[in-house]
N, C-alpha and C. Protein backbone atom coordinates (compact mmCIF):
# COMPACT_ATOMS: atom_id res chain seq x y z
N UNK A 1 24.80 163.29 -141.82
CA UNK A 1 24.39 162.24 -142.74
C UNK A 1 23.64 162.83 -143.94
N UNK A 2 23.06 164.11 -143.97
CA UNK A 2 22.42 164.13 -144.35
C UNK A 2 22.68 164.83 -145.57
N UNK A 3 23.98 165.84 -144.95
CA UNK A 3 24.81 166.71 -146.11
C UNK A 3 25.61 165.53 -146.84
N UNK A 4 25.83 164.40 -146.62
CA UNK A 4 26.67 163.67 -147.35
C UNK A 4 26.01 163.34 -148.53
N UNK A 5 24.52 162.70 -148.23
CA UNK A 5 23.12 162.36 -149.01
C UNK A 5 23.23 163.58 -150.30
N UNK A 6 22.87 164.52 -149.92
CA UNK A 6 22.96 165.97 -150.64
C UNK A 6 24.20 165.89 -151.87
N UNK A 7 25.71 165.75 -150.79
CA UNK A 7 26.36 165.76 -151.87
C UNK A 7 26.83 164.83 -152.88
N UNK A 8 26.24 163.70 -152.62
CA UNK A 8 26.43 162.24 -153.13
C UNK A 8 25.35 162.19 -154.84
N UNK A 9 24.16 163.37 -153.68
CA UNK A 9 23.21 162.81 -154.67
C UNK A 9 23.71 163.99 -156.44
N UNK A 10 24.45 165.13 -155.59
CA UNK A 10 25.00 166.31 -157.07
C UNK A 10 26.28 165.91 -157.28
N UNK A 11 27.35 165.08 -156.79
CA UNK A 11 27.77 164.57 -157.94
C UNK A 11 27.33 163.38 -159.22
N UNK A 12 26.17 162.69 -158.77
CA UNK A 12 25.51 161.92 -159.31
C UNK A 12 25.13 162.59 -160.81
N UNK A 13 24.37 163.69 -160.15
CA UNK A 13 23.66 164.66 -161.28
C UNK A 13 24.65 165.07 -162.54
N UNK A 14 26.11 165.56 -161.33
CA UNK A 14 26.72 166.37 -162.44
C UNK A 14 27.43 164.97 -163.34
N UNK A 15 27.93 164.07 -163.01
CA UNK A 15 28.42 163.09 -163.83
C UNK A 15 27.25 162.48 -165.31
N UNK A 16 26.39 162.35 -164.45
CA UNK A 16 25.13 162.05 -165.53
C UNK A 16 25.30 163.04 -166.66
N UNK A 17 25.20 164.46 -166.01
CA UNK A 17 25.01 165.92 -167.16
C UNK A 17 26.03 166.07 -167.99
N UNK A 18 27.64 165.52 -167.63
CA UNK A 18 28.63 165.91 -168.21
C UNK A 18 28.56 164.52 -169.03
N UNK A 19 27.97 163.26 -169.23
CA UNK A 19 28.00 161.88 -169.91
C UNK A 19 27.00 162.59 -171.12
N UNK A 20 25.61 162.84 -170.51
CA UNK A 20 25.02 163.62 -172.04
C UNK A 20 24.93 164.31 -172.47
N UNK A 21 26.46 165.04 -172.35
CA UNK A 21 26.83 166.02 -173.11
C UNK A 21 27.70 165.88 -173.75
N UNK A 22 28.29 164.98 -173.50
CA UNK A 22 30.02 164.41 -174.39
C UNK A 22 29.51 164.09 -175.42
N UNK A 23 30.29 164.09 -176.38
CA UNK A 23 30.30 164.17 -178.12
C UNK A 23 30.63 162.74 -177.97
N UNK A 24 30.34 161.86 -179.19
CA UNK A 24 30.57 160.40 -179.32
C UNK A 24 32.07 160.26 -179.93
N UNK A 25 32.56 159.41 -180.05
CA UNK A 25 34.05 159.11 -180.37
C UNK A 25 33.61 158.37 -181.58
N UNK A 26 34.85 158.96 -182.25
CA UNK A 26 34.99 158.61 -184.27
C UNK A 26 34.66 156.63 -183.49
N UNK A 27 33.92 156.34 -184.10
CA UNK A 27 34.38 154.63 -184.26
C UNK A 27 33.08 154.00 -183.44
N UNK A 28 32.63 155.06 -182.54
CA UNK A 28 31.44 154.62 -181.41
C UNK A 28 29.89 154.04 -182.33
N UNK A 29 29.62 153.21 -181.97
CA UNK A 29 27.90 152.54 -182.01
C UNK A 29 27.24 153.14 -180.16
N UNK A 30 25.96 153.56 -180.73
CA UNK A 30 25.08 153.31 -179.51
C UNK A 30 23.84 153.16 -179.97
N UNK A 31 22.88 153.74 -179.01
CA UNK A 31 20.91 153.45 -179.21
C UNK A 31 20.90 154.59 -178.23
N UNK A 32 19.78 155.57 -178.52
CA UNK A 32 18.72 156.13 -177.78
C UNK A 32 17.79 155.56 -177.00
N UNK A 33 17.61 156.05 -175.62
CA UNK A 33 16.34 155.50 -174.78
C UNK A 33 15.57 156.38 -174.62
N UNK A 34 14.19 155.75 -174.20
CA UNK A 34 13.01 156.28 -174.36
C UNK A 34 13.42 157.06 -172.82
N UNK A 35 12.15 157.78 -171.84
CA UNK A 35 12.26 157.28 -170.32
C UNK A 35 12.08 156.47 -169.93
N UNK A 36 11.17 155.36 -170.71
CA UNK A 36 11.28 154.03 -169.66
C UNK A 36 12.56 152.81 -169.94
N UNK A 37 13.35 153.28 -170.74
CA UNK A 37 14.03 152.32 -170.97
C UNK A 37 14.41 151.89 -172.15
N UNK A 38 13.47 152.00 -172.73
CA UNK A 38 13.42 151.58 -174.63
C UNK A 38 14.10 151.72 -175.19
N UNK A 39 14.42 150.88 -176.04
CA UNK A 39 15.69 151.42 -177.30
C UNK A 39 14.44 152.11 -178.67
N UNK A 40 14.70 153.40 -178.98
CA UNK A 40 13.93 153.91 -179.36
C UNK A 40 14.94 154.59 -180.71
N UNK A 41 16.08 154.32 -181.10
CA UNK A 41 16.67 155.03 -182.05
C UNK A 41 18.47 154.31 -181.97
N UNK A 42 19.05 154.20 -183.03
CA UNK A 42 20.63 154.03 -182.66
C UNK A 42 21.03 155.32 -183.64
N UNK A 43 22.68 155.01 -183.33
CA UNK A 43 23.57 156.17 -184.18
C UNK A 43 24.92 155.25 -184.01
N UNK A 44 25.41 155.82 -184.97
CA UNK A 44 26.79 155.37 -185.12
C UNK A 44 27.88 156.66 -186.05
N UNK A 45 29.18 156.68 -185.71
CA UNK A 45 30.09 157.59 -186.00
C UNK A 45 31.00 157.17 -186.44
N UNK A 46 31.61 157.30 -187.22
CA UNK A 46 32.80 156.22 -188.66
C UNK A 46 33.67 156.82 -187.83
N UNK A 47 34.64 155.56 -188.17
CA UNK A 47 36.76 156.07 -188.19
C UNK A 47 36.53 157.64 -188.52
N UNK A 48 36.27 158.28 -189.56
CA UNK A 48 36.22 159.34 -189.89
C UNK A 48 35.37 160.09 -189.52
N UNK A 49 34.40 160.33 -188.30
CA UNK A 49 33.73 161.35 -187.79
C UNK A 49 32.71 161.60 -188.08
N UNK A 50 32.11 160.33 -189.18
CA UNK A 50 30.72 160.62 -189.84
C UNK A 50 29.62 160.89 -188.95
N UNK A 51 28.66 161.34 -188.13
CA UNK A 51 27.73 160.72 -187.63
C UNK A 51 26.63 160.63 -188.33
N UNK A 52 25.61 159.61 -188.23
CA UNK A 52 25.05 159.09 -188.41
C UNK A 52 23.33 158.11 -187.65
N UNK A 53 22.41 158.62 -187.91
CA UNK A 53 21.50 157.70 -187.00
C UNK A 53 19.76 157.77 -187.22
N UNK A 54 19.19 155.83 -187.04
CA UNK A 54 18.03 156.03 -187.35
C UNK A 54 17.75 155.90 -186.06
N UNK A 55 16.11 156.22 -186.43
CA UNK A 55 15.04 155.81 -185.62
C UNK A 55 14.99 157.66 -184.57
N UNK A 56 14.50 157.57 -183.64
CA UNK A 56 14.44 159.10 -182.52
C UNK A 56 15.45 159.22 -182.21
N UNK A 57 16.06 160.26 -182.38
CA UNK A 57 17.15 160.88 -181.35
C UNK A 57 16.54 161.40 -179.59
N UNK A 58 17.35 160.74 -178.89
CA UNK A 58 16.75 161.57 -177.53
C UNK A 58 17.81 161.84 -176.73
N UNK A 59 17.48 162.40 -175.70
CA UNK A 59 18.80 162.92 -174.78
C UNK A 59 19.48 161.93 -174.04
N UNK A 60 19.24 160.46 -174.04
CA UNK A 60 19.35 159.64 -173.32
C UNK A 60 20.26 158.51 -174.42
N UNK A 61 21.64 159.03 -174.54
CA UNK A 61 22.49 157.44 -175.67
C UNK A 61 22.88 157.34 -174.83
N UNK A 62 23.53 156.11 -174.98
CA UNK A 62 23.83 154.64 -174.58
C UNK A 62 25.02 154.15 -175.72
N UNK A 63 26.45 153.92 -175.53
CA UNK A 63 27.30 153.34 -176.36
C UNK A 63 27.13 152.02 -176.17
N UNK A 64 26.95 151.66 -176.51
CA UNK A 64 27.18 150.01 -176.74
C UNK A 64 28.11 149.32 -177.44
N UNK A 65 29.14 150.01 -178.59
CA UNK A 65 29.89 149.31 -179.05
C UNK A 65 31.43 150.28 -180.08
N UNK A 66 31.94 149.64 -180.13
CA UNK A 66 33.39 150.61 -181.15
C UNK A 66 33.64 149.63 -182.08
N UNK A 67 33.73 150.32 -182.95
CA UNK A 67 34.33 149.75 -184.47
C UNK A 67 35.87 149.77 -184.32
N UNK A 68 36.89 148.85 -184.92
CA UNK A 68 38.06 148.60 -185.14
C UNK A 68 38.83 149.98 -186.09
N UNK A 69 39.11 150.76 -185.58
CA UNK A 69 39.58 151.93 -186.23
C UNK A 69 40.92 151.97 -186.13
N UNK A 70 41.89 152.71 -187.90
CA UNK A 70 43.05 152.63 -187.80
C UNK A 70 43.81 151.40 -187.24
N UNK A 71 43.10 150.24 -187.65
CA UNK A 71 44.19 149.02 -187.71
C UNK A 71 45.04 149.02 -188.86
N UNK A 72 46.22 147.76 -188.01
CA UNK A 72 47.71 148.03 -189.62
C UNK A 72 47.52 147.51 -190.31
């Protein structure tokens, strides 16, 4: 039971590590969190790859939304 616990709990880790590390996608909106939770900063990245963002950057985004990119 206990090795399962163990390995349950490092793929947890590694999924988390490989999410804040991924690059944002052309078109993506998100916000930065504090540790407790806070929205402490957003960013956003154009159709075209701009990025962009106020307020703190922290290790902790959050997408929240996509812009309509390359419609006909």
């Amino acid at each position: 039971m206990r090795m399962k616990v163990m390995l349950g709990l490092g793929l947890v880790v590694a999924i988390a590590a490989g999410a804040a590390l991924a690059k944002p996608r052309n078109g993506e909106l998100g916000v930065y969190l504090d540790p407790n939770g806070n929205v402490v900063g957003t960013y956003s990245v154009s159709c075209d790859g701009v990025f962009s963002y106020s307020g703190t950057r922290t290790s902790n985004a959050v997408a929240n939304g996509q812009l309509f990119c390359n419609l006909p």
